[in-house]
Protein backbone atom coordinates (compact mmCIF):
# COMPACT_ATOMS: atom_id res chain seq x y z
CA UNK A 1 13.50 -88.09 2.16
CA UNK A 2 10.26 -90.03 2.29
CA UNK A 3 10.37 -90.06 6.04
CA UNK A 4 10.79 -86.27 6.47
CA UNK A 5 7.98 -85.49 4.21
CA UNK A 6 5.75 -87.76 6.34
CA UNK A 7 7.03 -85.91 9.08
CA UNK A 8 6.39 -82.00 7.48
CA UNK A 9 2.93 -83.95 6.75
CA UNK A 10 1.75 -85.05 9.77
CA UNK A 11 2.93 -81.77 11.69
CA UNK A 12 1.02 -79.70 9.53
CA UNK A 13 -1.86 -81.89 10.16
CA UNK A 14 -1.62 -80.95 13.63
CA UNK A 15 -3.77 -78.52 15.50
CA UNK A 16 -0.99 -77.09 17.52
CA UNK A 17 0.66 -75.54 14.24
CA UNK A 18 -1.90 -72.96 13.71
CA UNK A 19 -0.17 -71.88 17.48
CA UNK A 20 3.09 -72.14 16.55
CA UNK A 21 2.04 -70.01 13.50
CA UNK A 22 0.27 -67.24 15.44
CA UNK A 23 3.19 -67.18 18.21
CA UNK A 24 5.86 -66.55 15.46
CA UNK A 25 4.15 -63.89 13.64
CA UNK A 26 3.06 -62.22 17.07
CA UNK A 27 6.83 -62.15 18.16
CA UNK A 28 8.02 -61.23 14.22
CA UNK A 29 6.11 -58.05 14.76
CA UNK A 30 8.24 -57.15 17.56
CA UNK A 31 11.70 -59.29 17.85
CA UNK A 32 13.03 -59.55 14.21
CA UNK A 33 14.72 -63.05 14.02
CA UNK A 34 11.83 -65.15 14.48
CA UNK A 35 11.05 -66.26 11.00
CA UNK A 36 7.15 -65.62 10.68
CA UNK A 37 7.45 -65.94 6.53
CA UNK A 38 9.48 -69.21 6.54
CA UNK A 39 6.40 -70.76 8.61
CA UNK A 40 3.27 -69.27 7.00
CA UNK A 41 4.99 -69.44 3.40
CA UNK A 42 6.72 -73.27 4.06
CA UNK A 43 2.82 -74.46 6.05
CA UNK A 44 0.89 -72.91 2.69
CA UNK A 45 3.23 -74.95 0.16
CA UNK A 46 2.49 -77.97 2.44
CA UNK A 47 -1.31 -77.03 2.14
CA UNK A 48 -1.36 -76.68 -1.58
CA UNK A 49 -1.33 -80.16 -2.19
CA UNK A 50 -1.95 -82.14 0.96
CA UNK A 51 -5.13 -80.05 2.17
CA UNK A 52 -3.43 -79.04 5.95
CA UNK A 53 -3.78 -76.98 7.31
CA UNK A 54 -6.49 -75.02 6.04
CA UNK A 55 -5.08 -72.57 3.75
CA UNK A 56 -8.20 -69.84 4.45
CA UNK A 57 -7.63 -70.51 8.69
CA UNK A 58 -3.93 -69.84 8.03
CA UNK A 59 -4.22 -67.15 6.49
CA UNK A 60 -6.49 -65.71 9.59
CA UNK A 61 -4.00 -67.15 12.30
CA UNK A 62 -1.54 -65.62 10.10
CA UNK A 63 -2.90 -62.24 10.04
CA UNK A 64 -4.17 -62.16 13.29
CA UNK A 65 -0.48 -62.61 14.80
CA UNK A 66 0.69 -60.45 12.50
CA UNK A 67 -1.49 -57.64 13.48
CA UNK A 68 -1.22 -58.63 17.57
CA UNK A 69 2.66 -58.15 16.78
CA UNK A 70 2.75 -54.86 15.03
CA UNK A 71 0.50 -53.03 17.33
CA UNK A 72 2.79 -54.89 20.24
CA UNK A 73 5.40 -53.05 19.26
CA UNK A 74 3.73 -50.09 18.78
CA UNK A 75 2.94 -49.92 22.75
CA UNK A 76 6.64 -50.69 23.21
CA UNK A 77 7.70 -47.78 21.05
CA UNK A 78 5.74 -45.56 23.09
CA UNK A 79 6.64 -47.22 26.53
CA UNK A 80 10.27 -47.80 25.96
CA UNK A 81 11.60 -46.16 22.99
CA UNK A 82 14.13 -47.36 20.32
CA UNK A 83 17.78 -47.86 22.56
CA UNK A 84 16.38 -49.65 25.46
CA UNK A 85 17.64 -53.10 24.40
CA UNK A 86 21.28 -54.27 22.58
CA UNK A 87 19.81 -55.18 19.50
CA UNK A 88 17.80 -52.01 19.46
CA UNK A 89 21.48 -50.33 19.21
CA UNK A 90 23.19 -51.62 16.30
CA UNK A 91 23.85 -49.15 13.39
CA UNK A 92 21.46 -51.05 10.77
CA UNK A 93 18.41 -50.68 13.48
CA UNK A 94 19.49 -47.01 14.42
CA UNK A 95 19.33 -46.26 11.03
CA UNK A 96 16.03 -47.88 9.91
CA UNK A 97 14.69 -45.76 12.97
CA UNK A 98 15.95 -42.46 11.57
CA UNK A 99 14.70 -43.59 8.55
CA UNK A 100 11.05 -44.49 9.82
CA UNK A 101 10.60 -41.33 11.82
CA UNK A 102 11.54 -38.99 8.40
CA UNK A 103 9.02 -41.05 6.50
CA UNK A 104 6.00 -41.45 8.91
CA UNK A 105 5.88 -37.78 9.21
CA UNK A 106 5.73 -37.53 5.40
CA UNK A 107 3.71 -40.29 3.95
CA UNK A 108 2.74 -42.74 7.03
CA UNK A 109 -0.44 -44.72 5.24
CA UNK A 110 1.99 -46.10 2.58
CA UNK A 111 5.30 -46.50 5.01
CA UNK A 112 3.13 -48.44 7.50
CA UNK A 113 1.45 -51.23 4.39
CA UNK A 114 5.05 -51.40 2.51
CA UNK A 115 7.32 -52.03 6.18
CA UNK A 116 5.26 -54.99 6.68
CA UNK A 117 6.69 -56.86 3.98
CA UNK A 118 10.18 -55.98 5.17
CA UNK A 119 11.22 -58.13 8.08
CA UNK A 120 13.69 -55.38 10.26
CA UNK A 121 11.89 -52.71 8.09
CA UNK A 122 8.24 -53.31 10.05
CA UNK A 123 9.87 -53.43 13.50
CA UNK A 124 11.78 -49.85 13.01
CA UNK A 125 8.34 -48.43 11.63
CA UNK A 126 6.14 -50.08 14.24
CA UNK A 127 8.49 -49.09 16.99
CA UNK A 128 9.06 -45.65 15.75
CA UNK A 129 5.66 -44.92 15.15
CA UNK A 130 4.90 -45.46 18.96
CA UNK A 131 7.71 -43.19 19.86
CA UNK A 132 6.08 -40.68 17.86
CA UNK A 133 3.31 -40.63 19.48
CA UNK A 134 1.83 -41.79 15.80
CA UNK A 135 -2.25 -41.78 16.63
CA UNK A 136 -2.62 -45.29 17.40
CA UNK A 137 -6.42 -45.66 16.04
CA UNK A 138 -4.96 -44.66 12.92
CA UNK A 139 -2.37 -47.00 12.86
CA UNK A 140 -4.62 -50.28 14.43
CA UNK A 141 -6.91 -49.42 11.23
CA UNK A 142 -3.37 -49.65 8.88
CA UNK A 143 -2.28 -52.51 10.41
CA UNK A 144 -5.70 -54.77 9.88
CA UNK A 145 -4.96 -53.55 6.60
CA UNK A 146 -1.26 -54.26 6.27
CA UNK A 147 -1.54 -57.59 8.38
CA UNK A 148 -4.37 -59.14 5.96
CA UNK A 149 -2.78 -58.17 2.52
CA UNK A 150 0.66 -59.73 3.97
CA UNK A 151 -0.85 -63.07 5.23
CA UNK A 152 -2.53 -63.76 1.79
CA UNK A 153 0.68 -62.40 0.02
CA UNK A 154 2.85 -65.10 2.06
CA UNK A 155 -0.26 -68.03 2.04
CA UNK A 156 -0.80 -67.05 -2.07
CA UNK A 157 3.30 -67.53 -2.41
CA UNK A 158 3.54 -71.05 -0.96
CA UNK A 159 0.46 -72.40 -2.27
CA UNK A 160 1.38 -71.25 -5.70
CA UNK A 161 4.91 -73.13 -5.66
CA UNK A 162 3.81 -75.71 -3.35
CA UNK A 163 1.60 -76.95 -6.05
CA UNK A 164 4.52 -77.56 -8.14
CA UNK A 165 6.11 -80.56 -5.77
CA UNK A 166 2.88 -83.02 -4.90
CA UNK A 167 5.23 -85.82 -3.79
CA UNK A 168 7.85 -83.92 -2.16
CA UNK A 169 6.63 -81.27 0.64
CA UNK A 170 9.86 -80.39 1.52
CA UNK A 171 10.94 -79.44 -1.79
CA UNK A 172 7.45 -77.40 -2.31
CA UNK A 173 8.30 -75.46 0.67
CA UNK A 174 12.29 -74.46 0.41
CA UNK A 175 11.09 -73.13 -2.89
CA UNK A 176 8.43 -71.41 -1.59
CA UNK A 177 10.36 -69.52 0.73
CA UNK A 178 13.10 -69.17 -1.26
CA UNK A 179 10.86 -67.22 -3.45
CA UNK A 180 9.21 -65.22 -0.46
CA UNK A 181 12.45 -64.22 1.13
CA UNK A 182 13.93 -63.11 -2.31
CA UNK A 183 10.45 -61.37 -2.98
CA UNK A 184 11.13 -59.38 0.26
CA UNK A 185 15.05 -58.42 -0.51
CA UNK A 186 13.31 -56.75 -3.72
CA UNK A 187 11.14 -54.71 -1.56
CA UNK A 188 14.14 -53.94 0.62
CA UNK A 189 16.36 -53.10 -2.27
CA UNK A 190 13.74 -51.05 -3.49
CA UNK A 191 12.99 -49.09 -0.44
CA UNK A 192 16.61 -48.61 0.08
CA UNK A 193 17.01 -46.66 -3.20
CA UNK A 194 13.63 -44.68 -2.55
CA UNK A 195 15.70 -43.51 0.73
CA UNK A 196 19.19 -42.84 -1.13
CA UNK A 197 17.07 -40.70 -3.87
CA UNK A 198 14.60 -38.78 -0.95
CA UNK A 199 17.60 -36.29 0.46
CA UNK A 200 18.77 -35.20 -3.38
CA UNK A 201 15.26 -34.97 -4.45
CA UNK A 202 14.66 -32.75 -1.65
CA UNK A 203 17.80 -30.53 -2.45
CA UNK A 204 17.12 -29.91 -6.13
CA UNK A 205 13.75 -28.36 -4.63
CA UNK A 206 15.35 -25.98 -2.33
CA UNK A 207 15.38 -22.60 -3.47
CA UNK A 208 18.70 -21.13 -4.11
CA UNK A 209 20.33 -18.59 -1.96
């Protein structure tokens, strides 16, 4: 155990990991299973008690990527569409895409600063908003905004739990994204039920015949 938290220590002490960090949050924005939140949130509980990286230059890596990789998939919502590729396809991403379109056109400021907090959830709304032709000025300004309150939401989360484990940096950062992934199933349970409740909300307001 001691040798793997020398090793978590002396990666993070690296210069290359700030990289690594703004590669997987660029691709997150864009290709769901790379793990942006297990590496921002498991680098910040690493940070909270052995000082590396620099929690305040993760968090701008961090939210830099983040915002290259949302308005990347923006353009390829606009370019390509939502069926081009396999994964595109599958019933959970065709619905999230039904989903995003309904919502953008009703409340698209909120949709677009919630859906970054849900992994497959920020993909179908960046993607979707592109395909809607969603005006992209709009959405770069939404997305600084989105990108920064996400980065210090995920950098906050493993600093605050990392703090917990001083002599064992591994430990510090399963919890911490433990915590971070559970944190985000909330937001995706909660979002889910908003949806369910949206079409019978909408039907108690139509006029009867």
């Amino acid at each position: 155990m001691q040798a793997i938290n020398d090793f978590i220590l002396a990666a993070a002490g690296q210069p290359w990991v700030l990289f690594l960090v703004l590669a997987c949050c660029i691709i997150d924005g864009f290709f769901p299973p790379v793990p942006s939140e297990s590496v921002v949130v498991g680098l910040s509980a690493v940070a909270a008690t052995a000082d590396v990286p620099n929690p305040w230059l993760l968090m701008l890596v961090a939210a830099l990527g983040a915002f290259t990789g949302d308005n990347i998939a923006y353009l390829i919502g606009r370019r390509v569409g939502t069926n081009r590729w396999s994964w595109m396809r599958g019933p959970r991403m065709q619905s999230a895409f039904r989903w995003a379109g309904r919502e953008l056109r009703k409340r698209p400021a909120s949709l677009i600063l919630v859906a970054r907090f849900v992994p497959i959830g920020r993909v179908a709304v960046n993607l979707t908003a592109g395909v809607t032709h969603y005006p992209h000025l709009r959405f770069v300004g939404l997305t600084v905004l989105s990108a920064s309150l996400w980065a210090a939401y995920s950098v906050g989360i493993g600093l605050f739990f990392g703090q917990w484990f001083e002599d064992n940096h591994l430990l510090g950062a399963v919890i911490a994204i433990i915590c971070a992934v559970a944190l985000g199933i909330v937001v995706d349970l909660v979002i889910n039920r908003v949806r369910r409740k949206a079409p019978m909300v909408e039907r108690m307001k139509e006029p009867e015949a």
